[in-house]
Protein backbone atom coordinates (compact mmCIF):
# COMPACT_ATOMS: atom_id res chain seq x y z
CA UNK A 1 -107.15 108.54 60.83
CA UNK A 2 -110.42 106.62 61.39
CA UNK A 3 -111.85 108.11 64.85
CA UNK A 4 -115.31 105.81 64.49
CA UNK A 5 -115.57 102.64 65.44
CA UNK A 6 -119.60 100.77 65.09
CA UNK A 7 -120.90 100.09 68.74
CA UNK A 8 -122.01 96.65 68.99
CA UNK A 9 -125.17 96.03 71.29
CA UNK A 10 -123.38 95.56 74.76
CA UNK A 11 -121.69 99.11 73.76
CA UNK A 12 -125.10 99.95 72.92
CA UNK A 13 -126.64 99.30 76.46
CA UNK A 14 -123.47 101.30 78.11
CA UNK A 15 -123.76 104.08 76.21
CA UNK A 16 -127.40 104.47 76.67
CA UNK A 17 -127.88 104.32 80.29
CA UNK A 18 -125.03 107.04 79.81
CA UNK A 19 -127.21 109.35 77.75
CA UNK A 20 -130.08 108.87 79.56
CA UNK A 21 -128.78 110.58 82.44
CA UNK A 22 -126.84 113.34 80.41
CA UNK A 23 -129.95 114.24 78.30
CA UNK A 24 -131.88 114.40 81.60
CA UNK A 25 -129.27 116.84 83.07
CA UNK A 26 -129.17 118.86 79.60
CA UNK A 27 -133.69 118.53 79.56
CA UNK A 28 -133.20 120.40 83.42
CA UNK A 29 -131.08 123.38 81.95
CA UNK A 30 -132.88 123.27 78.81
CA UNK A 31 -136.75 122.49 79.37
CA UNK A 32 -138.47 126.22 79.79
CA UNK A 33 -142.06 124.38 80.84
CA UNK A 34 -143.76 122.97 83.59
CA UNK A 35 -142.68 119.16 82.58
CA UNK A 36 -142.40 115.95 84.18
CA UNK A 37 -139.34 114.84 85.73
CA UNK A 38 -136.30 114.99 83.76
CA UNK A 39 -135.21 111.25 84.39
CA UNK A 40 -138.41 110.16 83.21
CA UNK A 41 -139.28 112.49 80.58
CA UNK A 42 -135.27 111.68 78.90
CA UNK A 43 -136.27 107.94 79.10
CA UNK A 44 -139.50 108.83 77.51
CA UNK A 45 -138.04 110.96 74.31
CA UNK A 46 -135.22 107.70 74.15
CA UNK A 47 -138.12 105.47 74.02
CA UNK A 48 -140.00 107.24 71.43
CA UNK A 49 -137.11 107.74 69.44
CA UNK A 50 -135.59 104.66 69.81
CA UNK A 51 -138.27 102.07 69.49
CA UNK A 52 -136.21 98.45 68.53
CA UNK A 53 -133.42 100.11 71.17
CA UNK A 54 -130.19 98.85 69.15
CA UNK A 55 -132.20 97.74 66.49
CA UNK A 56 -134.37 100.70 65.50
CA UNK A 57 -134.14 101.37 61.51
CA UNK A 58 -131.99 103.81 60.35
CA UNK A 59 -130.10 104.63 63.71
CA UNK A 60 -126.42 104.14 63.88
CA UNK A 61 -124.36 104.17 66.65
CA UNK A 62 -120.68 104.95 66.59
CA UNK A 63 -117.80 105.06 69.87
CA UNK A 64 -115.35 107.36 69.14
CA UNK A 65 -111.50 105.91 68.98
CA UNK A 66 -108.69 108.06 69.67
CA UNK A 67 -105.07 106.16 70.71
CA UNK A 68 -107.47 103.03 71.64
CA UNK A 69 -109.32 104.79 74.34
CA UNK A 70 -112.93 105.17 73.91
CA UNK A 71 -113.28 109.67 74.21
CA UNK A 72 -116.99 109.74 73.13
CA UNK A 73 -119.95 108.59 71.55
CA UNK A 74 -121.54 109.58 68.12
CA UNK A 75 -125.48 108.95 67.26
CA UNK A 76 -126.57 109.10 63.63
CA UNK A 77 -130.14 108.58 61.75
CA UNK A 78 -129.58 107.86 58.46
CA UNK A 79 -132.45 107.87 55.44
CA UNK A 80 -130.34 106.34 52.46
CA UNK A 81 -133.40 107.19 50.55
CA UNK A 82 -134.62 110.23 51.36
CA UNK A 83 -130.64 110.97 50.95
CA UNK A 84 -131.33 112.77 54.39
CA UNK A 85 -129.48 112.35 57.94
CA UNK A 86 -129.45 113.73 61.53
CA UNK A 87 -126.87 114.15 63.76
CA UNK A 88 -128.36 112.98 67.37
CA UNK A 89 -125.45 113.66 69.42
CA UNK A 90 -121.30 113.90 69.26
CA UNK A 91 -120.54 113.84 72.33
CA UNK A 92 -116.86 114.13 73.79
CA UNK A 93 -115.48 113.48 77.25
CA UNK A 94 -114.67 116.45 78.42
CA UNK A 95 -110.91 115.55 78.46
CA UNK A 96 -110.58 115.43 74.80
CA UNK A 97 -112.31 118.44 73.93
CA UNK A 98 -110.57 121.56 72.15
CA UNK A 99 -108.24 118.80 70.89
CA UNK A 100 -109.40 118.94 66.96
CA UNK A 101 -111.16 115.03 67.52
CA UNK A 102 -114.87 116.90 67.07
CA UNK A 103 -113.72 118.67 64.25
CA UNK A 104 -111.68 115.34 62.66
CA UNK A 105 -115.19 113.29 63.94
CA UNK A 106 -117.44 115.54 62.09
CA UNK A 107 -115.10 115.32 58.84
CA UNK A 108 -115.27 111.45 59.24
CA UNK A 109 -118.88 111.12 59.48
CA UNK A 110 -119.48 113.62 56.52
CA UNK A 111 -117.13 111.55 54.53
CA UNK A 112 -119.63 108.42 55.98
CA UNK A 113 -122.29 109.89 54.03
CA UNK A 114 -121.29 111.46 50.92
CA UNK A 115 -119.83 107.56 50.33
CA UNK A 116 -123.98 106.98 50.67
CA UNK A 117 -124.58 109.82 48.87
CA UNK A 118 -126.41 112.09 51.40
CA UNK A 119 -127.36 115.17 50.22
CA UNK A 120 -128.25 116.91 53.73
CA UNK A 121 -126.81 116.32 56.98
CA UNK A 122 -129.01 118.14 60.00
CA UNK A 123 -128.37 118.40 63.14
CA UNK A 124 -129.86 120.91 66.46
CA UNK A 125 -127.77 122.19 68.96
CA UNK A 126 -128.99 124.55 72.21
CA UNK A 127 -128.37 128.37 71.76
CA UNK A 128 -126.36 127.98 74.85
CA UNK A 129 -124.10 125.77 73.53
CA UNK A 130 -121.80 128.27 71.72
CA UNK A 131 -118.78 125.91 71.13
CA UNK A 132 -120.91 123.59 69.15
CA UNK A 133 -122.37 126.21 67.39
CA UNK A 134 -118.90 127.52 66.28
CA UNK A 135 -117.73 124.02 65.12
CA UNK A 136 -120.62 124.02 63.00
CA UNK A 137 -120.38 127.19 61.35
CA UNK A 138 -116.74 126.65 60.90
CA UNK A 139 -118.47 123.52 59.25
CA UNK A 140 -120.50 125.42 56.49
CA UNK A 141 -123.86 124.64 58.85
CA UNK A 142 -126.62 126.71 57.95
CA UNK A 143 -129.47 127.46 61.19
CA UNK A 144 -132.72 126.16 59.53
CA UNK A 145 -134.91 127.79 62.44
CA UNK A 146 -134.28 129.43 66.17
CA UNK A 147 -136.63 128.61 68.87
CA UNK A 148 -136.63 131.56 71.60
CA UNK A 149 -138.92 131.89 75.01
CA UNK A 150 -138.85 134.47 77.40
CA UNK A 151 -139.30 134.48 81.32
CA UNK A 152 -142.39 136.31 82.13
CA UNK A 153 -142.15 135.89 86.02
CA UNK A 154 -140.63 134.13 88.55
């Protein structure tokens, strides 16, 4: 069953005032520095990462399809040549999680890019996030590198 369906550039523009406010809410929880504002500094990293918006090379942009109701979002960079791509988010409403969708998703997109024929498929996910990190290592993920930080007053 086909979960992904290509966001066009007016699905662009509604899922990316979207993720500009969840990745500020996930930069609050997840930021351990003196920092600008979260609002600001998400729109900043989007920016940066994002340059052409829509257009930027090698960034696709999926909605996620299940029983014709749009349940989430998926945002790929893909390097055809350097055989290389990164997961930027999966995201599911929280209403269709622990249904099997990530897992079937994640299956899809891998099937997306051995078609291309990626050789590794990346992604980072926050230590808190234990879920994720489950699906992934149910996945065959391998961690490539832990950050840590410690509190040292309050």
């Amino acid at each position: 069953m086909t979960l992904l369906v290509k966001m066009d550039e007016s699905d662009f523009q509604d899922y990316i005032t979207d993720k500009e406010k969840r990745y500020a809410e996930t930069l609050s929880s997840h930021t351990y520095e003196i920092a600008e504002d979260p609002k600001i500094r998400a729109k900043n990293l989007l920016d940066g990462y994002l340059a052409n918006g829509f257009k930027t090379s090698y960034h696709e942009f999926y909605k996620i399809v299940h029983e014709k109701e749009i349940c989430g979002y998926v945002w790929l960079k893909i390097e055809d040549e350097k055989r290389s791509a990164f997961l930027y988010e999966i995201y599911l409403f929280d209403r269709y999680r622990a249904k099997g969708i990530g897992t079937q998703v994640m299956s899809e997109i891998e099937e997306i890019l051995q078609e291309r024929d990626i050789l590794y498929f990346k992604l980072h996910v926050f230590g808190t996030n234990q879920k994720a990190m489950r699906l992934y290592e149910a996945l065959d993920f391998k961690i490539a590198g832990i950050n840590m930080y410690k509190r040292l007053h309050e």
